[in-house]
N, C-alpha and C. Protein backbone atom coordinates (compact mmCIF):
# COMPACT_ATOMS: atom_id res chain seq x y z
N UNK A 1 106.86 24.45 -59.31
CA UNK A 1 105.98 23.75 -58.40
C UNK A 1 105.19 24.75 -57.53
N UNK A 2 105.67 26.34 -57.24
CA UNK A 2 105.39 27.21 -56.82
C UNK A 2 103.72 27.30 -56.98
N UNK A 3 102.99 27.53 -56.37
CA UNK A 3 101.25 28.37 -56.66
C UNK A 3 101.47 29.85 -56.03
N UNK A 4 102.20 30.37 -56.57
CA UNK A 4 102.48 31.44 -56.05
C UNK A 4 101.22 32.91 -55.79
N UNK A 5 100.04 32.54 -56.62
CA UNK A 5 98.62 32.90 -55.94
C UNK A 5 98.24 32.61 -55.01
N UNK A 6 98.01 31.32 -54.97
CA UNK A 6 97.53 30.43 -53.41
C UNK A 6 98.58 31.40 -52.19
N UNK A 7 99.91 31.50 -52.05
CA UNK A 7 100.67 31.54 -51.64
C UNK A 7 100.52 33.40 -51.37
N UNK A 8 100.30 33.82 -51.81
CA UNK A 8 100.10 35.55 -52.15
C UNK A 8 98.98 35.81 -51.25
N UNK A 9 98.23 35.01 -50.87
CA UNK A 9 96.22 35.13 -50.46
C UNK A 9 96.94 34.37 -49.39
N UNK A 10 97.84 33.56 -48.93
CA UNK A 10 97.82 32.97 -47.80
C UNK A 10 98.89 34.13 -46.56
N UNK A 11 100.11 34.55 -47.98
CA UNK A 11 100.01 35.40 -47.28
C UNK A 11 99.82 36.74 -46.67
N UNK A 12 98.82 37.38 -47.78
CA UNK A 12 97.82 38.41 -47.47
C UNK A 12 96.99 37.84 -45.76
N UNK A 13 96.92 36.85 -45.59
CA UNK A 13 95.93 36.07 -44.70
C UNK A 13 97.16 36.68 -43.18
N UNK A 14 97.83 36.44 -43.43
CA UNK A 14 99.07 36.73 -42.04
C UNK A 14 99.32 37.80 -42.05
N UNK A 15 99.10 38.88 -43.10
CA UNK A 15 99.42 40.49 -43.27
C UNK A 15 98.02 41.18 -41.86
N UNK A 16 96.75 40.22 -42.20
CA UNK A 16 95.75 40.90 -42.33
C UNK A 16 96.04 40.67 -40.51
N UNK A 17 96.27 39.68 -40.03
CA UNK A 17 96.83 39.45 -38.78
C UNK A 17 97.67 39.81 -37.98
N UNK A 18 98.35 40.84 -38.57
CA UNK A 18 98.96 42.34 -38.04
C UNK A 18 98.14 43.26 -37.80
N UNK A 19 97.12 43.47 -38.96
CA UNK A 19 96.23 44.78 -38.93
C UNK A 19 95.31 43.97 -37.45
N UNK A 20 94.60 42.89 -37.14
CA UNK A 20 93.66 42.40 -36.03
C UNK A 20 94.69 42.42 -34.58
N UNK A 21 96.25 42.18 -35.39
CA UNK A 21 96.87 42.31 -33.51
C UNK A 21 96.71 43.48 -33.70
N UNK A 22 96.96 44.67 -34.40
CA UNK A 22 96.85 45.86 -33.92
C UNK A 22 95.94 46.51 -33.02
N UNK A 23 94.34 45.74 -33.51
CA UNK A 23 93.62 46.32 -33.52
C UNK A 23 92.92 45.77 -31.49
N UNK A 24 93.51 44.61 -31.43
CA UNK A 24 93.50 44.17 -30.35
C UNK A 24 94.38 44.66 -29.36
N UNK A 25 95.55 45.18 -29.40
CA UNK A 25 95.83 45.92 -28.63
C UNK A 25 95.65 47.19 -28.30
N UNK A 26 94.88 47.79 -29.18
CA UNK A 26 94.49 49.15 -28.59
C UNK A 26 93.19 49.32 -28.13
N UNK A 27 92.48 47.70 -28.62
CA UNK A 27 91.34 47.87 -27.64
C UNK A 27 91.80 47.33 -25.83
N UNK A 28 92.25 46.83 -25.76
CA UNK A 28 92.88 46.74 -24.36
C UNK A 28 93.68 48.00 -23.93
N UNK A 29 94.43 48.68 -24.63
CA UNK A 29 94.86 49.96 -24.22
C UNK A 29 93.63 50.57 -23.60
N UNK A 30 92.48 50.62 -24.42
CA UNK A 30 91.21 51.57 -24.28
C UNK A 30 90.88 50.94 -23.02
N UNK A 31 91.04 49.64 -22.84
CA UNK A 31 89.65 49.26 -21.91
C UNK A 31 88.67 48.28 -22.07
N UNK A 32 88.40 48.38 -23.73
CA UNK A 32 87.84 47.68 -24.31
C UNK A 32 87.61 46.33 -24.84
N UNK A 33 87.48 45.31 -23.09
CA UNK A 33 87.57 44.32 -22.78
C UNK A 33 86.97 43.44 -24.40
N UNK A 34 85.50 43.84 -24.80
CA UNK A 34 84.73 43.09 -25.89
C UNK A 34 85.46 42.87 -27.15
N UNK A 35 85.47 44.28 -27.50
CA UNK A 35 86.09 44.31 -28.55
C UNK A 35 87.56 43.63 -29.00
N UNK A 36 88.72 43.61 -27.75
CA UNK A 36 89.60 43.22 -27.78
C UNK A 36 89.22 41.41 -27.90
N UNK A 37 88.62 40.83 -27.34
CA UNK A 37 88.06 39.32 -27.35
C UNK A 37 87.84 39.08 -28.67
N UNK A 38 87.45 40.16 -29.83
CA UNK A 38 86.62 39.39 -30.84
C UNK A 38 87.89 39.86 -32.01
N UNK A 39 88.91 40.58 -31.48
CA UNK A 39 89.80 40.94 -32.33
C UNK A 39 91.10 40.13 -32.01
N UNK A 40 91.29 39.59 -30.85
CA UNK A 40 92.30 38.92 -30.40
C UNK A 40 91.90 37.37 -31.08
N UNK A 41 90.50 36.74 -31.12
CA UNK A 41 90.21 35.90 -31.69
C UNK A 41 90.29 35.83 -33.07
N UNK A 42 90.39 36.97 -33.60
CA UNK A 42 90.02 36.65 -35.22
C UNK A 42 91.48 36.44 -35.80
N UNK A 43 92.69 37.56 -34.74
CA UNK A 43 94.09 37.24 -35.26
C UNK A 43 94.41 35.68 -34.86
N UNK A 44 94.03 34.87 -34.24
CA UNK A 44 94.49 33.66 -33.72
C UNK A 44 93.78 32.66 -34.65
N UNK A 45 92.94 32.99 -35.22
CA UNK A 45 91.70 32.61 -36.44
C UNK A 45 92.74 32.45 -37.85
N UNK A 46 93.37 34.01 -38.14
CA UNK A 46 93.81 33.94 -39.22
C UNK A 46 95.12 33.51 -38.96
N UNK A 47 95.81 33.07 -37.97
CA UNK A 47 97.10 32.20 -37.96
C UNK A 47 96.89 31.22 -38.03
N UNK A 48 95.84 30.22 -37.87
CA UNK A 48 95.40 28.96 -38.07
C UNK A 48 95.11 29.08 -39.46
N UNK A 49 94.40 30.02 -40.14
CA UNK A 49 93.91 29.88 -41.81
C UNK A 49 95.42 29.63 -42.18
N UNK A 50 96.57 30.65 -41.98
CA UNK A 50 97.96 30.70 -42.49
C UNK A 50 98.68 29.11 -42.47
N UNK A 51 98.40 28.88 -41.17
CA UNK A 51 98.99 27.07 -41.21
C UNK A 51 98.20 25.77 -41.82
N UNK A 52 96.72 26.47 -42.05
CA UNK A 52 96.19 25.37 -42.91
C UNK A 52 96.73 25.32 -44.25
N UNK A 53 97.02 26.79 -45.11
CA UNK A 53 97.11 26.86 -46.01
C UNK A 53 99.32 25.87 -46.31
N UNK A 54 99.67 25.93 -45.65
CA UNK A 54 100.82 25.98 -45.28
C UNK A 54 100.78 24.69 -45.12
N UNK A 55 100.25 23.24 -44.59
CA UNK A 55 100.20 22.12 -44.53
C UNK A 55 99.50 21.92 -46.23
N UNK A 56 98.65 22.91 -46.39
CA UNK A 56 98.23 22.05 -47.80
C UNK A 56 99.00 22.74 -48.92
N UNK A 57 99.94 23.24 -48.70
CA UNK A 57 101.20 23.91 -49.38
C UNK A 57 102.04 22.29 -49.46
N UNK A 58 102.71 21.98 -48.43
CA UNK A 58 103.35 21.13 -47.99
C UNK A 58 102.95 19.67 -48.42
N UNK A 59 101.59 19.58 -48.51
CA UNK A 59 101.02 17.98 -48.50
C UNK A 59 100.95 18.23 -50.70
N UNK A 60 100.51 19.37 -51.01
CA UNK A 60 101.02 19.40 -52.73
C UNK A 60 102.27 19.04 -53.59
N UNK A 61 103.27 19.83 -52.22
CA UNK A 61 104.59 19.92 -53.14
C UNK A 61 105.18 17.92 -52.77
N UNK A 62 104.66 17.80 -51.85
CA UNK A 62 104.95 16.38 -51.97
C UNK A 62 104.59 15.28 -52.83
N UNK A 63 103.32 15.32 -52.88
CA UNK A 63 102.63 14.80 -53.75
C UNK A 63 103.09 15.13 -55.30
N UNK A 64 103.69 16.10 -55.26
CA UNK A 64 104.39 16.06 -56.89
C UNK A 64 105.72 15.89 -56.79
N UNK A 65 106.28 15.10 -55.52
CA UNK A 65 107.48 15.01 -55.88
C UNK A 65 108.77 15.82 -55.24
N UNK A 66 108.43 16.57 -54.06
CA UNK A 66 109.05 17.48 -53.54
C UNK A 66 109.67 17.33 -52.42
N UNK A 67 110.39 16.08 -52.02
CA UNK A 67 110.26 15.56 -50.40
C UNK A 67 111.73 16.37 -49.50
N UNK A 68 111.59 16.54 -48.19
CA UNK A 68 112.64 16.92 -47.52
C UNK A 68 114.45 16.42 -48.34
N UNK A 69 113.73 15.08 -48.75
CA UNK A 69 115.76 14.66 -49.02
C UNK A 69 115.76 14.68 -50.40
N UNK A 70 114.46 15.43 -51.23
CA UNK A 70 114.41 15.39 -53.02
C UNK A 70 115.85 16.19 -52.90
N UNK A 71 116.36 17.10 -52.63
CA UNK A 71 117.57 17.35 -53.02
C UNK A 71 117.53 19.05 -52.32
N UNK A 72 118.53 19.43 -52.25
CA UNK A 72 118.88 20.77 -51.30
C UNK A 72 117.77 21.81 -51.45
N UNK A 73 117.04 22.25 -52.33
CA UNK A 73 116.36 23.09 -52.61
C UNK A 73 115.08 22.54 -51.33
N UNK A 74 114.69 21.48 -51.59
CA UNK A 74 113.26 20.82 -50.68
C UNK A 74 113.62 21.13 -49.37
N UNK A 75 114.72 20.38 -49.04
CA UNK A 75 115.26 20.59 -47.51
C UNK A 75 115.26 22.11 -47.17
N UNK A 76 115.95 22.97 -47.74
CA UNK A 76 115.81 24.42 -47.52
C UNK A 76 114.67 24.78 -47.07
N UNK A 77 113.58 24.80 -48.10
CA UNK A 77 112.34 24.98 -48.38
C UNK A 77 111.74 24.61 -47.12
N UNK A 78 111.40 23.35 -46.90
CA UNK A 78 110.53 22.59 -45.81
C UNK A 78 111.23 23.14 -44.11
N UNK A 79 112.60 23.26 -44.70
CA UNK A 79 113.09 24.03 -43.28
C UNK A 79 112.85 25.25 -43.12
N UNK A 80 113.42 26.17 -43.64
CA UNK A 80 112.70 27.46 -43.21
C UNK A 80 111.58 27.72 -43.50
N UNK A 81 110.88 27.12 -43.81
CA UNK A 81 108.87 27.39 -44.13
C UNK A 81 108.41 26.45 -42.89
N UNK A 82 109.01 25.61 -42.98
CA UNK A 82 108.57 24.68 -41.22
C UNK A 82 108.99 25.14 -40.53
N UNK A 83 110.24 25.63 -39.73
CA UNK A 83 110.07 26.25 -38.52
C UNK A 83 109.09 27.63 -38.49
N UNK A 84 109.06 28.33 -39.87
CA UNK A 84 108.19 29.67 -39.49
C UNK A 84 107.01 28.91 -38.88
N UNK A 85 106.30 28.26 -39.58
CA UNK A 85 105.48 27.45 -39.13
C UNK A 85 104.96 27.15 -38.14
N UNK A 86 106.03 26.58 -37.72
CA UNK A 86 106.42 26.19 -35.97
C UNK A 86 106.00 27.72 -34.99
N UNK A 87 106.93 28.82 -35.83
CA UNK A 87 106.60 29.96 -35.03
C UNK A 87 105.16 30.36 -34.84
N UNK A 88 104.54 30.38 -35.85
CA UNK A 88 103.67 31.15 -36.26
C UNK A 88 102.21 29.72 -35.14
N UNK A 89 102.50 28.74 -35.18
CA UNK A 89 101.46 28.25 -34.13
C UNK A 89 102.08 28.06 -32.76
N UNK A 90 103.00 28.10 -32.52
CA UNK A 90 103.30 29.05 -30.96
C UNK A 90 102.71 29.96 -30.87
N UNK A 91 102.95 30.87 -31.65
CA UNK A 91 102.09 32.60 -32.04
C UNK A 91 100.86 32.56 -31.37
N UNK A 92 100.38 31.48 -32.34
CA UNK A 92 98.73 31.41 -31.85
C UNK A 92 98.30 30.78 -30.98
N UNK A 93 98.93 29.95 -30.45
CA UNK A 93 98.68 29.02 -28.78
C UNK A 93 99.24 30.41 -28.14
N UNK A 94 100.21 31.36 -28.14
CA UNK A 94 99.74 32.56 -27.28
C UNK A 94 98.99 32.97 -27.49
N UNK A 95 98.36 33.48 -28.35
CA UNK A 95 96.99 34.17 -28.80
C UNK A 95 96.05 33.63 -27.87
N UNK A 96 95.76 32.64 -27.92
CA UNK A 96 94.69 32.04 -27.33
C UNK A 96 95.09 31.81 -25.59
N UNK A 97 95.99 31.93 -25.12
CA UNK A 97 96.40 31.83 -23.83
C UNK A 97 95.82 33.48 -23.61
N UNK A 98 96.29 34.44 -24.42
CA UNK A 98 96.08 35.52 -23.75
C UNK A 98 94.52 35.82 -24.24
N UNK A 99 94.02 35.31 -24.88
CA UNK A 99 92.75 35.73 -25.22
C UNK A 99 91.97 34.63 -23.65
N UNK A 100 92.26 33.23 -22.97
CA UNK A 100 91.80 32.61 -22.09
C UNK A 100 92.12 33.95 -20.78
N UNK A 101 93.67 34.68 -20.69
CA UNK A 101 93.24 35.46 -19.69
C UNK A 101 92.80 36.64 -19.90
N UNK A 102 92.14 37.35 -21.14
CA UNK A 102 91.24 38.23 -20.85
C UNK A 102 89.89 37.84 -20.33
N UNK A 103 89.49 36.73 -20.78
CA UNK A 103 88.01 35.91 -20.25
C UNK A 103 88.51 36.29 -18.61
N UNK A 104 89.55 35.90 -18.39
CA UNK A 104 89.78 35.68 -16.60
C UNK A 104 89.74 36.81 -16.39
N UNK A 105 90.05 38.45 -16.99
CA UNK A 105 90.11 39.53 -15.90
C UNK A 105 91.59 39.63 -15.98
N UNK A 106 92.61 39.44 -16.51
CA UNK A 106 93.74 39.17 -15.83
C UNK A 106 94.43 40.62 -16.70
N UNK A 107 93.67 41.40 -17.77
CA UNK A 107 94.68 42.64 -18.42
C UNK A 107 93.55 43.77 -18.11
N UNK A 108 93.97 45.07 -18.01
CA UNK A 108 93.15 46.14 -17.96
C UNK A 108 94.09 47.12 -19.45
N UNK A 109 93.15 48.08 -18.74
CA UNK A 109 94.17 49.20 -19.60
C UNK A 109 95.61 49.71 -18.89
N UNK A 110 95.68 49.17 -17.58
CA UNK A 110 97.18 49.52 -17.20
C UNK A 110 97.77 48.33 -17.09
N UNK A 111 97.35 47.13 -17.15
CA UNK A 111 98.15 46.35 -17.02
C UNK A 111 97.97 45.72 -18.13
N UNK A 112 98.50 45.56 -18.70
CA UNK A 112 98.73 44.54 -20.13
C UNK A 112 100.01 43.98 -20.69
N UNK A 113 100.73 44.18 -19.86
CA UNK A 113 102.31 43.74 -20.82
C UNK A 113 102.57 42.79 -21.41
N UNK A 114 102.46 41.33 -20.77
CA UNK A 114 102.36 40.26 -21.31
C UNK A 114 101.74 39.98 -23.05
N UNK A 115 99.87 40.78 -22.54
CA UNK A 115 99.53 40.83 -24.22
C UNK A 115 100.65 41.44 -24.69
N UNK A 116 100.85 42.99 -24.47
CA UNK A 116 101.80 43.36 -25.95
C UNK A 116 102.91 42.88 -25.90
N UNK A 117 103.79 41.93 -25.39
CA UNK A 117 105.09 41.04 -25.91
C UNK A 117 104.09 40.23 -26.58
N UNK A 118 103.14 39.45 -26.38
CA UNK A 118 103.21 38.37 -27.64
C UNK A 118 102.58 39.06 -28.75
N UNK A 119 102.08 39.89 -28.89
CA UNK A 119 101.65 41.50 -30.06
C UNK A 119 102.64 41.40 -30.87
N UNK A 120 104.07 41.71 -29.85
CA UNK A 120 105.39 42.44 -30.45
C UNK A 120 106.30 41.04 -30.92
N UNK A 121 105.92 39.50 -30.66
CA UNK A 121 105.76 38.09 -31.27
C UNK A 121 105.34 38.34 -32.34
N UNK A 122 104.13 38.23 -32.48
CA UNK A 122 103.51 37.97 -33.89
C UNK A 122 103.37 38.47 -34.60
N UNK A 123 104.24 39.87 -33.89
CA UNK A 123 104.48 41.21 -35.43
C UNK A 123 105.81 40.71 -35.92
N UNK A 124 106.54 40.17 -35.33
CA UNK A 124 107.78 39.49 -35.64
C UNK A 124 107.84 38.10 -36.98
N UNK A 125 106.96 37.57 -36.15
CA UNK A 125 106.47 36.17 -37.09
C UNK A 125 106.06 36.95 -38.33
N UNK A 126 105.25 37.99 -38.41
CA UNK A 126 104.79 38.20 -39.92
C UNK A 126 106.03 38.80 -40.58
N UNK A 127 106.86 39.89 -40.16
CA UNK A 127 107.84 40.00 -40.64
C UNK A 127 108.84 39.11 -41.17
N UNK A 128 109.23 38.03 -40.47
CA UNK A 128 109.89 36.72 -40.74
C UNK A 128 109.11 36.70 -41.93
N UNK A 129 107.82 36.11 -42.33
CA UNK A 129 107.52 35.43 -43.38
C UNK A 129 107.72 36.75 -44.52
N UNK A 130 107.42 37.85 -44.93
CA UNK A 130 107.85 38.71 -45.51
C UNK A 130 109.14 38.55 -46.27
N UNK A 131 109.78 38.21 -44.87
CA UNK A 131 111.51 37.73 -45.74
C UNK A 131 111.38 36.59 -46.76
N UNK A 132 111.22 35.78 -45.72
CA UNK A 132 111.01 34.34 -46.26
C UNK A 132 110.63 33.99 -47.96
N UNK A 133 108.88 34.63 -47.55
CA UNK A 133 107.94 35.18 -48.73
C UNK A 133 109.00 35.37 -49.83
N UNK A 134 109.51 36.46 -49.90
CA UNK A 134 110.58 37.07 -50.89
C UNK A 134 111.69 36.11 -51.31
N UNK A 135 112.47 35.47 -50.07
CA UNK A 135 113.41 34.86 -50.53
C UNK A 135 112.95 33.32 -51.21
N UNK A 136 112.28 32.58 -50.51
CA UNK A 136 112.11 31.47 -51.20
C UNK A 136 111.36 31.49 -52.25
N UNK A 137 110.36 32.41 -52.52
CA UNK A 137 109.21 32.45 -53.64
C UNK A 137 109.86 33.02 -54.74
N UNK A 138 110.59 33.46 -54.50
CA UNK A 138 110.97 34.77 -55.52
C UNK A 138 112.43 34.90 -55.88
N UNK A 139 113.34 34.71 -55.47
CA UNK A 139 114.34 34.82 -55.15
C UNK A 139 115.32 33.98 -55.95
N UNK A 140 115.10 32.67 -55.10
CA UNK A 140 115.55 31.26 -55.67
C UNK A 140 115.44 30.64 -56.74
């Protein structure tokens, strides 16, 4: 039932969202109020592409038959791919909280901590799916 292409490109899509948090925090290291705005946006961009792809992951395998109580494998499945899920748009409702207080003024280059904990979040979340990635796609 796997599309394990679709699934490869979706999650290349959350890889690439490591390389944009990166790239957003060292423009705030710098200073670099702009740049950090259009890079903090694009990672919060591609965590939304990740959960679209991820609901229409979800709305397929059903549609052929795949439901939470089809039998232990589904439940597994829908559970640990739904809470990442879960993580991964927390992730990005921080994203966007901290991207609302750079608009405000609220990080410089010495003060930023807040951004890099949810940085050091959503480097977490991609790691999680990595596992995940491996174990349920591949694995099982």
């Amino acid at each position: 039932v796997f599309d394990i292409p679709f699934t490869s490109v979706s999650s290349f899509v959350l890889l690439m969202s490591s390389l944009t948090m990166v790239l957003a925090v060292a423009s705030i290291v710098r200073g670099d109020v702009h740049r950090n705005r259009i890079w903090l946006a694009t990672t919060a961009m591609l965590g939304a592409v990740f959960i679209g792809g991820q609901v229409y992951e979800f709305t397929t395998f059903y549609r052929e038959g795949l439901g939470y109580t089809t039998n232990i494998f589904g439940s597994a499945f829908y559970t640990l791919t739904g809470f990442h899920g879960l993580h991964v748009t927390i992730g990005a409702t921080m994203l966007l909280v901290m991207l609302y207080r750079v608009f405000k003024g609220h990080f410089d280059a010495e003060h930023h901590f807040a951004f890099e904990a949810s940085a050091w979040y959503w480097h977490f979340v991609d790691v999680v799916w990595l596992l995940l990635f491996v174990l349920v796609y591949f694995l099982v």
